[in-house]
C-alpha atoms as a PDB file:
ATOM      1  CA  UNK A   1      77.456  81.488 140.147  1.00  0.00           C
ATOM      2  CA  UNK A   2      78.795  79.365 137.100  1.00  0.00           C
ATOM      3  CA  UNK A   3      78.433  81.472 133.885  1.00  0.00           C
ATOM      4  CA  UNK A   4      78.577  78.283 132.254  1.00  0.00           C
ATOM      5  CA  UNK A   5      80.162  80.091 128.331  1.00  0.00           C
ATOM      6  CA  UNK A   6      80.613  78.333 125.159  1.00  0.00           C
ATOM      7  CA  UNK A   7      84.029  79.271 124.162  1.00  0.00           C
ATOM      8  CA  UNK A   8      84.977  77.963 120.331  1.00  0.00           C
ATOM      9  CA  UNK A   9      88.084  79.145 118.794  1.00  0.00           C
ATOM     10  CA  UNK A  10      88.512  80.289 115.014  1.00  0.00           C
ATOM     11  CA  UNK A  11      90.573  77.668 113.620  1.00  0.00           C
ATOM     12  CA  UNK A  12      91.850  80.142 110.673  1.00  0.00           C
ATOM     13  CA  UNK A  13      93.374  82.302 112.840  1.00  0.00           C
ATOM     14  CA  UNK A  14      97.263  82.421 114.505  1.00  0.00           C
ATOM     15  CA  UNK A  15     100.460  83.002 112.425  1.00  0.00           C
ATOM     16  CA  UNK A  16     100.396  82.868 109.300  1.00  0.00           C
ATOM     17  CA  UNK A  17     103.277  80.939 107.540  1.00  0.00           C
ATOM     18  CA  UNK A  18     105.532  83.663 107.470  1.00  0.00           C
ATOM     19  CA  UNK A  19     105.473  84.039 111.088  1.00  0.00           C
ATOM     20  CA  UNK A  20     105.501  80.394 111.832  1.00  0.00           C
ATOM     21  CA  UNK A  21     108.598  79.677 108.994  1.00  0.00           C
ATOM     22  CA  UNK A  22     110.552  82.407 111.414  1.00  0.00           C
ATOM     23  CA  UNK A  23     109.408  81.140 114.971  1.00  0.00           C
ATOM     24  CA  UNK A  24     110.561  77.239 113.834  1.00  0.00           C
ATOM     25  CA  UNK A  25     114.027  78.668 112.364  1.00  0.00           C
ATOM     26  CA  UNK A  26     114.478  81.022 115.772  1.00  0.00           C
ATOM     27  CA  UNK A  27     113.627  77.897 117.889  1.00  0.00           C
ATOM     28  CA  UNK A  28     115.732  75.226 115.933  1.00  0.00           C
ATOM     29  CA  UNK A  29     118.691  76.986 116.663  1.00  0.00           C
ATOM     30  CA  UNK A  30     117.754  78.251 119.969  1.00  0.00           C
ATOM     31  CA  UNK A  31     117.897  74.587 120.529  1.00  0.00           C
ATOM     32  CA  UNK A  32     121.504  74.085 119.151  1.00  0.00           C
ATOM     33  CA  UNK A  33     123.197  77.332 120.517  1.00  0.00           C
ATOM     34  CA  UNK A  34     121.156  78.320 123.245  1.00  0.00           C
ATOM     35  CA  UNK A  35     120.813  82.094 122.108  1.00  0.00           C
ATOM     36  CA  UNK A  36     120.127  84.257 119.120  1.00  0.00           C
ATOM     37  CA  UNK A  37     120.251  87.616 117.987  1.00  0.00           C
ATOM     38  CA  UNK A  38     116.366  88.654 115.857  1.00  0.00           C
ATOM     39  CA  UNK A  39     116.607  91.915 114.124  1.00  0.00           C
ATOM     40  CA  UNK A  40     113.332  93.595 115.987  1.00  0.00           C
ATOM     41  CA  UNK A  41     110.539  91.646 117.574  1.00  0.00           C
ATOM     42  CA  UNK A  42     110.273  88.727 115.836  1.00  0.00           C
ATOM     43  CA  UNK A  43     106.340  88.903 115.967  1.00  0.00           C
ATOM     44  CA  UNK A  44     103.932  91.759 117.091  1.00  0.00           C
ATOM     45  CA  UNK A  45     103.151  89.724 119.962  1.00  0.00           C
ATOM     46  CA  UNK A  46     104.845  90.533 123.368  1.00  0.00           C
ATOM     47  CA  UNK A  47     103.602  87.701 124.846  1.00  0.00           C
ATOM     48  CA  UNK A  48     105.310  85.446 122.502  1.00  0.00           C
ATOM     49  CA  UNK A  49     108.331  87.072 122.446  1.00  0.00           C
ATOM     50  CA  UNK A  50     108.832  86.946 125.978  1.00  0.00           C
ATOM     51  CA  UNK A  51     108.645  83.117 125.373  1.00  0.00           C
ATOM     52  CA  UNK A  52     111.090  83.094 122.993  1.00  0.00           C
ATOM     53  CA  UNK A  53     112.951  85.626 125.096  1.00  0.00           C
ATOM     54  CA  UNK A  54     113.261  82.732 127.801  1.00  0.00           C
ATOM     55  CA  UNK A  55     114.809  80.474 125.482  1.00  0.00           C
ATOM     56  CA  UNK A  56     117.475  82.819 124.748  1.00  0.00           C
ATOM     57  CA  UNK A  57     116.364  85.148 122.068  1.00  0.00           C
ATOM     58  CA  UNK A  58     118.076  88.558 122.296  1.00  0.00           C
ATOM     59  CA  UNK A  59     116.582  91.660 120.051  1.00  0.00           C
ATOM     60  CA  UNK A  60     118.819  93.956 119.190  1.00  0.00           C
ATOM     61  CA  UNK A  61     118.412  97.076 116.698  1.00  0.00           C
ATOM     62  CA  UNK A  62     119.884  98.510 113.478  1.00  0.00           C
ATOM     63  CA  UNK A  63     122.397 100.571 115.660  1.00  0.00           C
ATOM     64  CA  UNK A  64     123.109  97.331 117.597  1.00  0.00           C
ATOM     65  CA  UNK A  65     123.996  95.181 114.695  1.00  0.00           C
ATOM     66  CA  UNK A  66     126.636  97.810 113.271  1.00  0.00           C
ATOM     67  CA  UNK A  67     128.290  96.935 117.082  1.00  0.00           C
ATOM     68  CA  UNK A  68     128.120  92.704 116.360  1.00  0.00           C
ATOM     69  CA  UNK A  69     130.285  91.089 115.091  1.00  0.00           C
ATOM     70  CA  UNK A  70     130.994  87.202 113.915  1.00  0.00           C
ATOM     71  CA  UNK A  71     127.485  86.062 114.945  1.00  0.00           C
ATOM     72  CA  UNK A  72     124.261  84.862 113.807  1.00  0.00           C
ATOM     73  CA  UNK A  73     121.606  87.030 113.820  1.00  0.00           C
ATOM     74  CA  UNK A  74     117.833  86.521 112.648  1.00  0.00           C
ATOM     75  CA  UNK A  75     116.108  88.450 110.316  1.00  0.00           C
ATOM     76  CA  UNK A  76     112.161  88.096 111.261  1.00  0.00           C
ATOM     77  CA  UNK A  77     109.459  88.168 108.618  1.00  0.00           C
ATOM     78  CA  UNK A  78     108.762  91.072 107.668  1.00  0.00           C
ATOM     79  CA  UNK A  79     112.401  91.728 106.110  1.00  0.00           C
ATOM     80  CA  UNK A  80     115.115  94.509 106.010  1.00  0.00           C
ATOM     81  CA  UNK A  81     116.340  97.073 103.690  1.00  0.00           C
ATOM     82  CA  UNK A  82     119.471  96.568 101.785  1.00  0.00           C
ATOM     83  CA  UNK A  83     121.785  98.406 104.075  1.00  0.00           C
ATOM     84  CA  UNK A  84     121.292  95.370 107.060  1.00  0.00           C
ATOM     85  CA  UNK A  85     123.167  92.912 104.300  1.00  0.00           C
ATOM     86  CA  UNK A  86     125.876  95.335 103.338  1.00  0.00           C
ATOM     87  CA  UNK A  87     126.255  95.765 107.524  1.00  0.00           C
ATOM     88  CA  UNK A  88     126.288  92.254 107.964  1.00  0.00           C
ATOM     89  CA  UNK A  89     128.786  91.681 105.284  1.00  0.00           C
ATOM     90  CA  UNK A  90     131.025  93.809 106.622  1.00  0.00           C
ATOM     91  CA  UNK A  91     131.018  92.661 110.372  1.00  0.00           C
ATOM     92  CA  UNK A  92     131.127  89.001 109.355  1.00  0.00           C
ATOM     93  CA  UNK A  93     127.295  88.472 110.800  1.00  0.00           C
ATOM     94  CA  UNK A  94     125.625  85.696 109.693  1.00  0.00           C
ATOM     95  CA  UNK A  95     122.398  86.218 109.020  1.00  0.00           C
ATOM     96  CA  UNK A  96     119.362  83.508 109.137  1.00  0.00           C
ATOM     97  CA  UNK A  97     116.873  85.153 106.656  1.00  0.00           C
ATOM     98  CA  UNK A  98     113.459  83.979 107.904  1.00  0.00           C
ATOM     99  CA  UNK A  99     111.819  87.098 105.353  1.00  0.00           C
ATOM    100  CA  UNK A 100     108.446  86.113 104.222  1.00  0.00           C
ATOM    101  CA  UNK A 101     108.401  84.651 100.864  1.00  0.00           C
ATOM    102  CA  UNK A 102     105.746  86.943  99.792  1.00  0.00           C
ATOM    103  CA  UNK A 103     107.817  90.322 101.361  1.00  0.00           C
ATOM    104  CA  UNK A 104     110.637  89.218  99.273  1.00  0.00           C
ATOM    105  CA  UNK A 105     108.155  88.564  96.239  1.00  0.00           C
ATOM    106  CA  UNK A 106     107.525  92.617  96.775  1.00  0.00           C
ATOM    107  CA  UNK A 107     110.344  93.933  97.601  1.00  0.00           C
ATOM    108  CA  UNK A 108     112.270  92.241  93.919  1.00  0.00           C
ATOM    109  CA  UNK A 109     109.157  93.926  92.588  1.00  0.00           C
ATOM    110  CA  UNK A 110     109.636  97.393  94.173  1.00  0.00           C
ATOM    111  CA  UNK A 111     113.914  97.301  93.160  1.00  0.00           C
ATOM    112  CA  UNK A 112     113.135  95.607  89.529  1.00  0.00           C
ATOM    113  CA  UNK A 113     110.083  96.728  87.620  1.00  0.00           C
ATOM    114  CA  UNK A 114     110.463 100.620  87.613  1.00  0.00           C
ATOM    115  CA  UNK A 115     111.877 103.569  85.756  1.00  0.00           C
ATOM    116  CA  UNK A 116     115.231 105.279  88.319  1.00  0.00           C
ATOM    117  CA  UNK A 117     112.672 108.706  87.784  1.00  0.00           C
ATOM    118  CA  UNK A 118     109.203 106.793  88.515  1.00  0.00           C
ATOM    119  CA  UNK A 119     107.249 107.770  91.820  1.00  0.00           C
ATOM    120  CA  UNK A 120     106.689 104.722  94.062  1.00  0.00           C
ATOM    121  CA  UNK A 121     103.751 105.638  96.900  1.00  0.00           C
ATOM    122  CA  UNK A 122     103.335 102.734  99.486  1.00  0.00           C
ATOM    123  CA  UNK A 123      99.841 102.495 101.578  1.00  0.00           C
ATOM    124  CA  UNK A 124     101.883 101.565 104.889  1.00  0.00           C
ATOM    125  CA  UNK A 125     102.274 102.029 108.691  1.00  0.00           C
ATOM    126  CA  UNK A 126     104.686 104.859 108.948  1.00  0.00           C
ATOM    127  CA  UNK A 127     108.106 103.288 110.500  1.00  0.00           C
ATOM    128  CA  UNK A 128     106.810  99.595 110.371  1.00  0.00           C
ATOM    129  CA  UNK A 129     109.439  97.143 110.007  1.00  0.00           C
ATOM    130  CA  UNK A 130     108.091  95.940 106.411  1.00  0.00           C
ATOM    131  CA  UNK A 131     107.414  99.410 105.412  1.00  0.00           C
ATOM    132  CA  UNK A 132     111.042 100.668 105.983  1.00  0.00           C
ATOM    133  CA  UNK A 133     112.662  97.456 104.231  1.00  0.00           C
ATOM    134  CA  UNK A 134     109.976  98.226 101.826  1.00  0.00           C
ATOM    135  CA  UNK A 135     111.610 101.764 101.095  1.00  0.00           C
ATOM    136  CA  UNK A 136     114.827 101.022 101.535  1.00  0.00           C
ATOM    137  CA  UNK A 137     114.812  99.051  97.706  1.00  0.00           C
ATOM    138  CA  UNK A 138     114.055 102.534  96.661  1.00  0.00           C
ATOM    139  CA  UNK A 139     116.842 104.439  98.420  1.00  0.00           C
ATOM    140  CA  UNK A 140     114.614 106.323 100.688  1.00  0.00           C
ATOM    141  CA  UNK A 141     112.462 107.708  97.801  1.00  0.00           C
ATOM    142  CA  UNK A 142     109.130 105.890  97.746  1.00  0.00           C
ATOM    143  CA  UNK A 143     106.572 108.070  99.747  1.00  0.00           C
ATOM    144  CA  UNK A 144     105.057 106.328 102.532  1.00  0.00           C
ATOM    145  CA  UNK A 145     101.032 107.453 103.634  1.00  0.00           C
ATOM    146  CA  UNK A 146      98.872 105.092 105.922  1.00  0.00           C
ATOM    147  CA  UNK A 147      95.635 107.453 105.139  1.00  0.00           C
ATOM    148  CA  UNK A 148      95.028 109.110 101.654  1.00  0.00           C
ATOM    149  CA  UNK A 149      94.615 112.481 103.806  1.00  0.00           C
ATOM    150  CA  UNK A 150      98.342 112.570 104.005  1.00  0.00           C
ATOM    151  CA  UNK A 151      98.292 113.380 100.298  1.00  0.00           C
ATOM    152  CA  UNK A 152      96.062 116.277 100.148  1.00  0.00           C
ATOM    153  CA  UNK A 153      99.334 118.371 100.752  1.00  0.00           C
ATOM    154  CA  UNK A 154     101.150 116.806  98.999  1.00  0.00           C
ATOM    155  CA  UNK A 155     102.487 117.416  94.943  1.00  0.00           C
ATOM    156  CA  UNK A 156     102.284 114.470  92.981  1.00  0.00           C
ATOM    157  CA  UNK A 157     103.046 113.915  89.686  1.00  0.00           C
ATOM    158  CA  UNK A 158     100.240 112.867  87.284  1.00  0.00           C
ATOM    159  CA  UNK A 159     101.789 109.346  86.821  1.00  0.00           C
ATOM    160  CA  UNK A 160     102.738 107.155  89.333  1.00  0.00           C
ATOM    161  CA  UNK A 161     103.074 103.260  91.097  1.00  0.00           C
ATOM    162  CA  UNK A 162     101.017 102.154  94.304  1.00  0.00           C
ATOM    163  CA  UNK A 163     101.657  99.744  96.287  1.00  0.00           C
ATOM    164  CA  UNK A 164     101.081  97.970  99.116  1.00  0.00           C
ATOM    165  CA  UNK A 165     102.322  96.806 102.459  1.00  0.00           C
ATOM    166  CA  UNK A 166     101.428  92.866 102.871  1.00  0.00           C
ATOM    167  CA  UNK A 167      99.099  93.000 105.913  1.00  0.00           C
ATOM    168  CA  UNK A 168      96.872  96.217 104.945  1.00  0.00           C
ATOM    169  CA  UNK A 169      92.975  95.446 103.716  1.00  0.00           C
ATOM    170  CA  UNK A 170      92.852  95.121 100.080  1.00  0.00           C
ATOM    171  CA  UNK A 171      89.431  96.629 100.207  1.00  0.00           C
ATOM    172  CA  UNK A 172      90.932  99.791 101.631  1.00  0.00           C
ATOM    173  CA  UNK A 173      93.618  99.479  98.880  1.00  0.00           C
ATOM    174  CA  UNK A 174      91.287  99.798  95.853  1.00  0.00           C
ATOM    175  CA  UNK A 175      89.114 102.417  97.576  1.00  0.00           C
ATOM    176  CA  UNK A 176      92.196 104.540  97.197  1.00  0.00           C
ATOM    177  CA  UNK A 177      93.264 103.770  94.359  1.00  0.00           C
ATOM    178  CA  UNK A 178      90.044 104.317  92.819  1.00  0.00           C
ATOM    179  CA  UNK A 179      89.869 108.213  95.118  1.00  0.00           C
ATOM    180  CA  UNK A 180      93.258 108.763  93.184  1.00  0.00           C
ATOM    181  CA  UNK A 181      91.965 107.554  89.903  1.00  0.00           C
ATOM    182  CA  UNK A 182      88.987 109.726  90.681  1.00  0.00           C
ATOM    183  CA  UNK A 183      90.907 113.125  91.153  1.00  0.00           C
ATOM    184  CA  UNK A 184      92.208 112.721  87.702  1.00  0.00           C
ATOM    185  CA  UNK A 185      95.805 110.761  88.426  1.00  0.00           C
ATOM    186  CA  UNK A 186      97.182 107.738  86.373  1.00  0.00           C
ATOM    187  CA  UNK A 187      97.469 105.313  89.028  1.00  0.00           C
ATOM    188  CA  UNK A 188      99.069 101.916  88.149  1.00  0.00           C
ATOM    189  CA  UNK A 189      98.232  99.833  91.149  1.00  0.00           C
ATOM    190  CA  UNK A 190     100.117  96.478  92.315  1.00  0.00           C
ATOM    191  CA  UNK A 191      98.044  94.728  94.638  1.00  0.00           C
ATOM    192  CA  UNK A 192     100.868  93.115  96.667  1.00  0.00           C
ATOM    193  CA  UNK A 193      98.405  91.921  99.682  1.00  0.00           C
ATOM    194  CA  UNK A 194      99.035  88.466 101.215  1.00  0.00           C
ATOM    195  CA  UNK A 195      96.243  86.741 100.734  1.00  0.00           C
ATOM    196  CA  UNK A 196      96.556  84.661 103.348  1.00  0.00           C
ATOM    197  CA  UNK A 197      95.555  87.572 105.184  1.00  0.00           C
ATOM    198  CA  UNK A 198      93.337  89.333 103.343  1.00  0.00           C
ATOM    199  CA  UNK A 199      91.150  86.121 103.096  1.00  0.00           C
ATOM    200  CA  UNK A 200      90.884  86.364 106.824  1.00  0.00           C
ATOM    201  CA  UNK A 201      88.891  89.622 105.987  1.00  0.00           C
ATOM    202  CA  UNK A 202      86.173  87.617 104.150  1.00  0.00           C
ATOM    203  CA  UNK A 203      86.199  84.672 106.299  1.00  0.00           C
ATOM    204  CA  UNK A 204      86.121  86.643 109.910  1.00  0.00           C
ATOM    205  CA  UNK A 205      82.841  88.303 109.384  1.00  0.00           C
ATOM    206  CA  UNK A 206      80.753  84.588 108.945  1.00  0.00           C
ATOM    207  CA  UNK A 207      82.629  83.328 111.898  1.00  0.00           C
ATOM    208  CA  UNK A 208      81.805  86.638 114.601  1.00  0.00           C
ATOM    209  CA  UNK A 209      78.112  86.602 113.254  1.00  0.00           C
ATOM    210  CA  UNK A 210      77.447  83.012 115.397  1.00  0.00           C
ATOM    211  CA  UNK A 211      78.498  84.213 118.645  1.00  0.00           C
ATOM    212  CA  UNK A 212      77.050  86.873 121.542  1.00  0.00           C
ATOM    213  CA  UNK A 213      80.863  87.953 122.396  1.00  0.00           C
ATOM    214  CA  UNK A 214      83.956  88.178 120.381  1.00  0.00           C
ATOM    215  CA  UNK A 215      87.564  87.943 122.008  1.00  0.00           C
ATOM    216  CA  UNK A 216      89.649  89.075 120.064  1.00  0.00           C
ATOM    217  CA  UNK A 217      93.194  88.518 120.938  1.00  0.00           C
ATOM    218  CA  UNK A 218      96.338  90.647 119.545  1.00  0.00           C
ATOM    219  CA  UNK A 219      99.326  92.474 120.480  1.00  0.00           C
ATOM    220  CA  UNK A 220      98.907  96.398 120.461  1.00  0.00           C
ATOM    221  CA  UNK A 221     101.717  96.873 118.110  1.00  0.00           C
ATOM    222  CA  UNK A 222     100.056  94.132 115.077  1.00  0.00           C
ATOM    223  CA  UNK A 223      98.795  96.249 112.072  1.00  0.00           C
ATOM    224  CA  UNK A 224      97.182  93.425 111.083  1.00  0.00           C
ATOM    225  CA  UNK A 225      95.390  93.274 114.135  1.00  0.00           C
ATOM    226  CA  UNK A 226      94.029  96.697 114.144  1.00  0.00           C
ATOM    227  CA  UNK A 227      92.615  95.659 110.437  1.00  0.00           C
ATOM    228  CA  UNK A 228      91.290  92.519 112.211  1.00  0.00           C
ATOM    229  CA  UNK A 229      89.713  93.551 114.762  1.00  0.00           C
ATOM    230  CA  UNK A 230      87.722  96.319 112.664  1.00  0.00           C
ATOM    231  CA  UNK A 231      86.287  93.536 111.032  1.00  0.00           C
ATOM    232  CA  UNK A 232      85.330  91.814 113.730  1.00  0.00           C
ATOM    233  CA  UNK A 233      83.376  94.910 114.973  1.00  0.00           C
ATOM    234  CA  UNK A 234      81.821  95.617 112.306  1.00  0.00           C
ATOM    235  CA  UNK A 235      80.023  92.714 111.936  1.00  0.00           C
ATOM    236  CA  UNK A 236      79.421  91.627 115.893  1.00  0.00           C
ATOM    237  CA  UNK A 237      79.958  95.540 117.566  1.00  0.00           C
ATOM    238  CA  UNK A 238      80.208  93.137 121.042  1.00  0.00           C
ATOM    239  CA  UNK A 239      83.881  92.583 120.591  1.00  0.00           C
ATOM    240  CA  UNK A 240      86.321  92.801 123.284  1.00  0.00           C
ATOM    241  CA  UNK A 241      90.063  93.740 122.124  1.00  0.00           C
ATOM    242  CA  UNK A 242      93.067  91.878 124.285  1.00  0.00           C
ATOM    243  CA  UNK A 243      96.116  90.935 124.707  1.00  0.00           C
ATOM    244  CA  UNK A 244      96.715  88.456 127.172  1.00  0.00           C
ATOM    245  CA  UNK A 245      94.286  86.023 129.539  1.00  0.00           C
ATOM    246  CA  UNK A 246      94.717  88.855 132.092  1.00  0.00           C
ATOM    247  CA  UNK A 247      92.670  91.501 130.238  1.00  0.00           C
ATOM    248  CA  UNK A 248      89.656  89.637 130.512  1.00  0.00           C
ATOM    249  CA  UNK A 249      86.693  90.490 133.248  1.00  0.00           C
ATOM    250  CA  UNK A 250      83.968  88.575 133.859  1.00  0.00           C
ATOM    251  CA  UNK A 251      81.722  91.303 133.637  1.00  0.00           C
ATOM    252  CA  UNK A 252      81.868  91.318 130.029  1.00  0.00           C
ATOM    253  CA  UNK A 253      80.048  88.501 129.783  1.00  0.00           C
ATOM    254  CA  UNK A 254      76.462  86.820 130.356  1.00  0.00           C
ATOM    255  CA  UNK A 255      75.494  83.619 131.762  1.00  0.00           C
ATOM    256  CA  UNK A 256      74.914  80.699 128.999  1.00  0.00           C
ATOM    257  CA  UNK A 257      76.749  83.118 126.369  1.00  0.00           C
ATOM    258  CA  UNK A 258      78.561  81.896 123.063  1.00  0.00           C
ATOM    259  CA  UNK A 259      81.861  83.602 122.877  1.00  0.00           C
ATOM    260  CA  UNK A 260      84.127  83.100 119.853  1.00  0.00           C
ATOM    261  CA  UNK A 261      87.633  83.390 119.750  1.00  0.00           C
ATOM    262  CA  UNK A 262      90.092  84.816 117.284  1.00  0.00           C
ATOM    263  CA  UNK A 263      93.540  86.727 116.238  1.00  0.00           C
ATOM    264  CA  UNK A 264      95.887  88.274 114.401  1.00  0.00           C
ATOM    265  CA  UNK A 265      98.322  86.630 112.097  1.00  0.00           C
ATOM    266  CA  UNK A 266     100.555  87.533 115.144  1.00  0.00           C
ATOM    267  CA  UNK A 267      98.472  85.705 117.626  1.00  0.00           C
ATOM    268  CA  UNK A 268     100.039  82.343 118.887  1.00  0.00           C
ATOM    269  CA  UNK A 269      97.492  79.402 119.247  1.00  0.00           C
ATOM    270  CA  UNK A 270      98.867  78.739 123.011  1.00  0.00           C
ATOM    271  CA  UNK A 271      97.642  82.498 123.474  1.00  0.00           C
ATOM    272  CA  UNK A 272      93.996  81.740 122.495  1.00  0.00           C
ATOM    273  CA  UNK A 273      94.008  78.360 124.381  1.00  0.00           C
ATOM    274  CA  UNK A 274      94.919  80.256 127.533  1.00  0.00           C
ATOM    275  CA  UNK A 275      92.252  82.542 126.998  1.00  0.00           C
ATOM    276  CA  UNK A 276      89.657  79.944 126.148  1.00  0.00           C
ATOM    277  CA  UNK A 277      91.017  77.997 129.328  1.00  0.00           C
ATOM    278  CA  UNK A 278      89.946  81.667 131.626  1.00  0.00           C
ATOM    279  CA  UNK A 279      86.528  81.801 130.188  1.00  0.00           C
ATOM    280  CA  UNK A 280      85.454  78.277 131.086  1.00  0.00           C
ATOM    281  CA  UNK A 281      86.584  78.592 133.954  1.00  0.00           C
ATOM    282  CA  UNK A 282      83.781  81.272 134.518  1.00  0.00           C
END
């Protein structure tokens, strides 16, 4: 039985331009060496690492890059704390800074515009790559919460600076700042959001609204893709969360149904091809 499925894919989503700026600069000298060292997974995408991985990409770790020495050695978008430079320095590392324009935009923000005894709170994935490069321009001092329950317990004091990591919804941001406003705190608030990803937030919900099915394709590990994908269900609650071609059954579908496709700012275009490829296949 052909199924016969309309399969269109969202032409705003893939990598954003931070991701893609640190993919080209990975591959270019892939190209010319044949290896490289990246600083963590260069994308929350393990299917696109793995390609990279084939072309010679190596990950290493923080503890890995205090063993290296006299090579080059990637630093992916979502930047580092302070104390990867003063490593590098030391071990003669040469480092190929791919950090997104906009985390280094926040993270001069974070070390520059503040008082040594003002409180810094970030809205942030606990131990996410930005987050901890994030802190690390405070030495360690900003307090990190991804849910305002986290501060119910804790003593602030009646003043203090929010902020944001890059890829979080910047509707959730103002709902708590306004909660923290609310229970009598002077909150001044930097909105620090990308808005090349918060616009997906506005734009997603007129593109799932014209199909039966949703696809939507991410790696486990993208916060931007859990924020994404909430989104998407919410406005079409017959969304189907993957990460690779594989995941997909046919039972999850109807003859003659539209099915749209889209991803995170982590999700490669060749990822949502191969997808689209499966389904019309059906």
């Amino acid at each position: 039985m052909k199924y016969n499925l309309q399969v269109t894919i969202d032409s705003d989503s893939g990598f954003c331009f931070g991701v893609v700026y640190a993919i080209d600069m990975a591959e270019e000298i892939l190209q010319e060496d044949g290896y490289l060292y990246c600083l963590g997974d260069i994308v929350h995408n393990d299917e696109e690492v793995e390609r990279l991985k084939a072309k010679g990409l190596r990950i290493i770790d923080n503890e890995d890059l205090k063993t290296l020495k006299n090579e080059k050695v990637l630093i992916r978008a979502h930047g580092e704390a302070p104390e990867t430079y003063k490593v590098a320095l030391e071990n003669n590392i040469t480092l190929i800074d791919a950090s997104c324009p906009v985390v280094l935009k926040l993270q001069n923000r974070i070390k520059t515009t503040h008082d040594a005894d003002e409180k810094i709170l970030i809205f942030g994935k606990h131990g996410h790559a930005e987050v901890i490069g994030l802190q690390g321009q405070t030495n360690n001092e900003a307090l990190v919460f991804q849910d305002i329950k986290e501060l119910e317990d804790v003593e602030l004091p009646q003043k203090f600076t929010l902020y944001s990591q890059t890829t979080k919804s910047t509707e959730k941001f103002y709902q708590i700042k306004e909660e923290l406003i609310a229970k009598g705190y002077e909150v001044k608030a930097n909105d620090t959001i990308c808005r090349q990803v918060s616009n997906r937030d506005k734009d997603l919900p007129d593109f799932v609204k014209k199909f039966d099915k949703i696809v939507f394709v991410s790696g486990k590990k993208s916060s931007n893709g859990k924020v994404l994908y909430e989104v998407c269900r919410k406005n079409n609650p017959a969304t189907y969360f993957i990460s690779k071609a594989e995941d997909l059954e046919i039972m999850m579908f109807n003859p003659g149904d539209k099915i749209g496709i889209c991803g995170a700012t982590s999700t490669p275009m060749w990822l949502m091809e191969d997808v689209k490829k499966v389904l019309e296949t059906y």
